[in-house]
Every structure is written in C-alpha cells, then in structure tokens.
Protein backbone atom coordinates (compact mmCIF):
# COMPACT_ATOMS: atom_id res chain seq x y z
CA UNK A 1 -6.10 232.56 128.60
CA UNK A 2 -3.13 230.98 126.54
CA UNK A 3 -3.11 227.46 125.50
CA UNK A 4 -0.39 226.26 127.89
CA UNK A 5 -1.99 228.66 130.58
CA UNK A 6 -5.10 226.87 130.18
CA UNK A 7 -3.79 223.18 130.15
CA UNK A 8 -1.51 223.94 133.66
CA UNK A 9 -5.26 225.33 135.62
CA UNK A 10 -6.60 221.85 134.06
CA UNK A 11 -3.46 220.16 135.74
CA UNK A 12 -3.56 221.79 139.02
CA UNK A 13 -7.66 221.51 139.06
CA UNK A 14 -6.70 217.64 138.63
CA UNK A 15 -4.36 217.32 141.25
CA UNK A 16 -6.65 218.43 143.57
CA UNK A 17 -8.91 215.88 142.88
CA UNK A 18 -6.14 213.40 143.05
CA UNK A 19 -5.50 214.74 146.32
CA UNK A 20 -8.87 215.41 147.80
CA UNK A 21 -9.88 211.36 146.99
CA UNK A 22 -6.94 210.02 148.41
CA UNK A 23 -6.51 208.32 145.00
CA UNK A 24 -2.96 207.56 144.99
CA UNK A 25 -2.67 206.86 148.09
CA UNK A 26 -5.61 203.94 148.12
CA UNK A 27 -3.94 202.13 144.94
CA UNK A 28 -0.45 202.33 146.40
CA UNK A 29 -2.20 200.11 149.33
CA UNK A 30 -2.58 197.34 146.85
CA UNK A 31 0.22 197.99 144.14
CA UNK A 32 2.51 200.70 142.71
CA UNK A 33 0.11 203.39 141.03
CA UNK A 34 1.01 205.90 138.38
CA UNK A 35 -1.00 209.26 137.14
CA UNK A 36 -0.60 208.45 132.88
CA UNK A 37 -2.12 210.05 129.87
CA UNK A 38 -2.52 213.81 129.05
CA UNK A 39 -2.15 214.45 133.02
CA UNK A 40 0.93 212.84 133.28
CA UNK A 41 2.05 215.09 130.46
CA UNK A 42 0.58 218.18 130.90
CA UNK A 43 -1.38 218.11 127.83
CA UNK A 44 -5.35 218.16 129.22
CA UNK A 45 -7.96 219.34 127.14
CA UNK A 46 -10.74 216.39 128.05
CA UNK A 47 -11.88 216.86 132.08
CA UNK A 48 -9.90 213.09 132.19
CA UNK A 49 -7.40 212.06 134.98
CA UNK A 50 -6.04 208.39 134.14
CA UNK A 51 -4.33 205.94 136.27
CA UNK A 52 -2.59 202.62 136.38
CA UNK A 53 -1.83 200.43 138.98
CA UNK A 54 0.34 197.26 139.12
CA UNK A 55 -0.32 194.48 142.13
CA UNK A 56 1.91 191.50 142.09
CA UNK A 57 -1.71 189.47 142.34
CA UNK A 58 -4.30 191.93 141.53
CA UNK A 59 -7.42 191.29 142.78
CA UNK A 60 -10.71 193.26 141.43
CA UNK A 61 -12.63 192.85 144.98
CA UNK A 62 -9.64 194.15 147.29
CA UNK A 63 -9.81 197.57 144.86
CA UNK A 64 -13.41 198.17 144.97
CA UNK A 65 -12.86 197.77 149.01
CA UNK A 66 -9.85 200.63 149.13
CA UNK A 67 -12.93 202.77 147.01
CA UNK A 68 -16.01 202.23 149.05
CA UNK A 69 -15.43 204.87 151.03
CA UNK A 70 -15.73 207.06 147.82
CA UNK A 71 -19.64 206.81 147.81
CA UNK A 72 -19.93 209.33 151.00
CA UNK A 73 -18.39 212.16 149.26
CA UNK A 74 -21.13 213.63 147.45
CA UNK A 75 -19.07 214.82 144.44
CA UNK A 76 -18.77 211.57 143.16
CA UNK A 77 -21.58 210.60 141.39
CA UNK A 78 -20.55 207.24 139.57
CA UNK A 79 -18.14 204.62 141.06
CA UNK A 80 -17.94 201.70 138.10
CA UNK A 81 -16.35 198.41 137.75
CA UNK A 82 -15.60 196.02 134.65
CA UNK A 83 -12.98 192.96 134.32
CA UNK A 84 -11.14 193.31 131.03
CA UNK A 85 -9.39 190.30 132.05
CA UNK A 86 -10.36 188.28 128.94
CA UNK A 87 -9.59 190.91 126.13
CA UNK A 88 -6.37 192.66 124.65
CA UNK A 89 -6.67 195.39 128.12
CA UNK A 90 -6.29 192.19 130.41
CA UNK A 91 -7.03 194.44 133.11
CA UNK A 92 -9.59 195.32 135.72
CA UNK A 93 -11.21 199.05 134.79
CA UNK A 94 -12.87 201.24 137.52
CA UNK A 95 -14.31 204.80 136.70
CA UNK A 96 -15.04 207.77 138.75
CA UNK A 97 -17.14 210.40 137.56
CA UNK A 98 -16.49 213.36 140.12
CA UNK A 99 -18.63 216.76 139.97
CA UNK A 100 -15.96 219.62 140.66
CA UNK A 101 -18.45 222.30 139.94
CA UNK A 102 -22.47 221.99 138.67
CA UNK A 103 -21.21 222.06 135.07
CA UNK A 104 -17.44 220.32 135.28
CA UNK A 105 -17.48 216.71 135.68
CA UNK A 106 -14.60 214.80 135.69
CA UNK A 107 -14.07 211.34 135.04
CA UNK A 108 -11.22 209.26 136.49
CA UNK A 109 -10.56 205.92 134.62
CA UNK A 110 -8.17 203.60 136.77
CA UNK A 111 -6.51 200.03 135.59
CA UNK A 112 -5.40 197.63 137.45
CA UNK A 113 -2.92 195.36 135.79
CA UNK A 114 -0.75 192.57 137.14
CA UNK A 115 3.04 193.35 137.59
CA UNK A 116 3.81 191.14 134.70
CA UNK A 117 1.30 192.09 131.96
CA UNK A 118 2.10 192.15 128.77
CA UNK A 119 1.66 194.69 125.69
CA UNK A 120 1.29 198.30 126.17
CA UNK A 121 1.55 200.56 129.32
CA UNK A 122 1.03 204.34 129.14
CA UNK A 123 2.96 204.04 132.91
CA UNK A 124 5.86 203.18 129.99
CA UNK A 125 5.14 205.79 127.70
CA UNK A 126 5.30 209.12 129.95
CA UNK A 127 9.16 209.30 130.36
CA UNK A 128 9.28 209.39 126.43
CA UNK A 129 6.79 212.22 125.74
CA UNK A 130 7.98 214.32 128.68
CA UNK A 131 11.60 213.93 126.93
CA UNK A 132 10.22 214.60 123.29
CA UNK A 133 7.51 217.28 124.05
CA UNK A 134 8.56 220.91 123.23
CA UNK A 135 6.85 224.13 123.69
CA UNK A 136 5.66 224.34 120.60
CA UNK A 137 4.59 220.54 119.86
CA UNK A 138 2.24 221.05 123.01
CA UNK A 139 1.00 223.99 121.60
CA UNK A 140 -0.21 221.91 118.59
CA UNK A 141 -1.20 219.20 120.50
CA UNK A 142 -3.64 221.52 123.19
CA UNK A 143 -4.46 223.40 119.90
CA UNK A 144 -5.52 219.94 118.26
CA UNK A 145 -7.24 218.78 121.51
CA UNK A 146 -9.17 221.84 121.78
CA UNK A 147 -10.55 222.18 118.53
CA UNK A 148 -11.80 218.01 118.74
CA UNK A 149 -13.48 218.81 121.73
CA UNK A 150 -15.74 222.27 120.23
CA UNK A 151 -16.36 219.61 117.19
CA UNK A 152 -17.35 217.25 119.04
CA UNK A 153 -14.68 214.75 117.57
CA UNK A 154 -13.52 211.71 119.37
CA UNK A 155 -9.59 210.40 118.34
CA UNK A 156 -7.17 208.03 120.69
CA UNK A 157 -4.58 211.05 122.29
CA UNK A 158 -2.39 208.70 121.07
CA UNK A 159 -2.74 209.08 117.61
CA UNK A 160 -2.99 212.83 118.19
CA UNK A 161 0.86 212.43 120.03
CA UNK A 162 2.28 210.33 116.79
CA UNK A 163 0.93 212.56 114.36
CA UNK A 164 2.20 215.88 116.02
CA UNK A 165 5.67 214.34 117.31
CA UNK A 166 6.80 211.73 114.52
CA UNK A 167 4.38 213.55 111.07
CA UNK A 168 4.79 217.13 111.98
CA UNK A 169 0.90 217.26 111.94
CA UNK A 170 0.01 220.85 112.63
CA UNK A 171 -3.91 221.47 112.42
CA UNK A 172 -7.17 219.38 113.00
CA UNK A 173 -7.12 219.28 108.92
CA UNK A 174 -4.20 217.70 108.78
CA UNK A 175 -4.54 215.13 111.43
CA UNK A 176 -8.62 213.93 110.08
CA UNK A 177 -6.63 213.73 106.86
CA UNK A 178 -3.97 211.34 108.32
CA UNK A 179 -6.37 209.38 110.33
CA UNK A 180 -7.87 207.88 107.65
CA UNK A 181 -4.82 205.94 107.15
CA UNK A 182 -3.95 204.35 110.43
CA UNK A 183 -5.67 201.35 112.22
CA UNK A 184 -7.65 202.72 115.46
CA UNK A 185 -9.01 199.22 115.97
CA UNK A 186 -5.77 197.73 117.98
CA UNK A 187 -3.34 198.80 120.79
CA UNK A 188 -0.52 200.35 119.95
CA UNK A 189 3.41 199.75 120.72
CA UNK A 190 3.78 203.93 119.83
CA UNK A 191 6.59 205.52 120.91
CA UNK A 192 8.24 209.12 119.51
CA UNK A 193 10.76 208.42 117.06
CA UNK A 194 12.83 211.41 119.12
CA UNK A 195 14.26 208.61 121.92
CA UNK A 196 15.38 206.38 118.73
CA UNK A 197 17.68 208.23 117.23
C-alpha cells in the first residue's frame, strides 16, 4: 500500500473513532471543538487523533462529566485528566487511549483552552498546511513519519512540517541533521513561509 494510500485508511480508521465516541459532539456541548494535528491534515503515521476545544469559561469538571459515559465502552481502556493551567499549555489535557483492534491502540489527546488564550493554537495552524501541503511534500512528510516510527524516534510533527515545507528536508538524514540546530524545548509561533509571500 502507497504512502498516501496508507495515511487516508489511518484517516478514515480515525474518523470512526471520532464518530463512534461521540467526541465532537460532547466538546461542542461545552465550547467550539476542532480535530488538529496530522488528522486534521491528512498526514497520520502515529495511531494519534488530537483535539482542541475553546469554552468562553472552561471548566475541567464540566468536561470530565460530558466523558464519563466513556468508561462503559470497553474499548477505552484509559480516560486521563491533568490541568496545565499553570505552565506555557495553560490548558486542561484529557487522554483517551481506545483499543480499535487487540494490537492497534489509539490515543486521543484533547485540550481545553479558554476562548481567549494566548500563544499557539494548532486549531490556527491547519488552514495554513492544508494551503501549503502538496502531493509530494506529504509524501516526504508520511515518508519521514514512517521511518521515525520503525526507529523508534520521537520529534515534535511540527518540526517535521518546517523542515519539509520551509528547508526542503527530504529524508530522516537530513531532518536528525537539522534537528540538532533548533530549540525543541519551547512552543512554537511556526507557520509555512508559503502563506507569507
């Protein structure tokens, strides 16, 4: 199966999940949510499905009460909490690990964020990789993602998306090469250089 063949079952696999928890539906009851990251942009490699959701007062007890419900269906095997409210993610996090099949576990991180937060959003970033992304710069990407994953090597996406889209990055080489240079250790304002000029 081709790379872009392989990312779209990934897509449609998490969808279902989406769909099958009610997910969407149970944040938009306290905010507006949005699916983000490699989902949002068709570019899964990692069994992750990420989501952000903005409350005009958000309120960490009134989301674990809209995912209760969630420890009945016996795919889900970890529901998880932690405020974030006092570091740079000034957010509350909540994880779902979710057991599609004996070996395929998913895991579904979820923020909630207050309506006026500051700093970066990947809700902000997904209309500026779906206009940058090509063909071929998702082929590197998935090709990129792929061989991390077989390695067994961890990297923000978002590195992986600056290096492909703004360094013409081509390989896992190239990219572990380029690494080395950047700062992993704080959030990034990233954008692709594509929507500047």
């Amino acid at each position: 199966m081709e790379l872009l063949e392989r990312a779209q079952k990934r897509k449609e696999t998490a969808m279902l999940i989406l769909e099958e928890l009610k997910l969407l539906e149970k944040w938009n009851t306290i905010g507006q949510a949005y699916v983000v990251g490699a989902t949002a942009y068709d570019l899964l490699v990692d069994l992750d499905i990420d989501i952000e959701t903005f409350s005009y007062c958000p309120n960490a007890a009134e989301a674990m009460s809209i995912l209760s419900d969630l420890t009945s269906n016996p795919k889900v095997i970890e529901l998880k909490y932690r405020n974030y409210l006092e570091s740079p993610f000034n957010g509350y996090y909540f994880k779902i690990q979710y057991q599609h099949m004996p070996s395929e576990i998913w895991n579904i991180d979820m923020w909630l964020f207050s309506e006026t937060r500051n700093g970066p959003l990947s809700r902000d970033l997904v209309s500026f990789m779906t206009d940058s992304l090509t063909i071929e710069s998702r082929k590197y990407i998935l090709n990129i993602k792929e061989e991390m994953l077989k390695k067994s090597i961890i990297l923000p996406s978002i590195n992986i998306y600056e290096a492909v889209l703004d360094h013409n990055i081509r390989c896992l080489d190239e990219i572990l090469n380029w690494i080395e240079q950047q700062d992993l250790e704080h959030q990034t304002n990233w954008r692709p250089s594509k929507n500047y000029n």
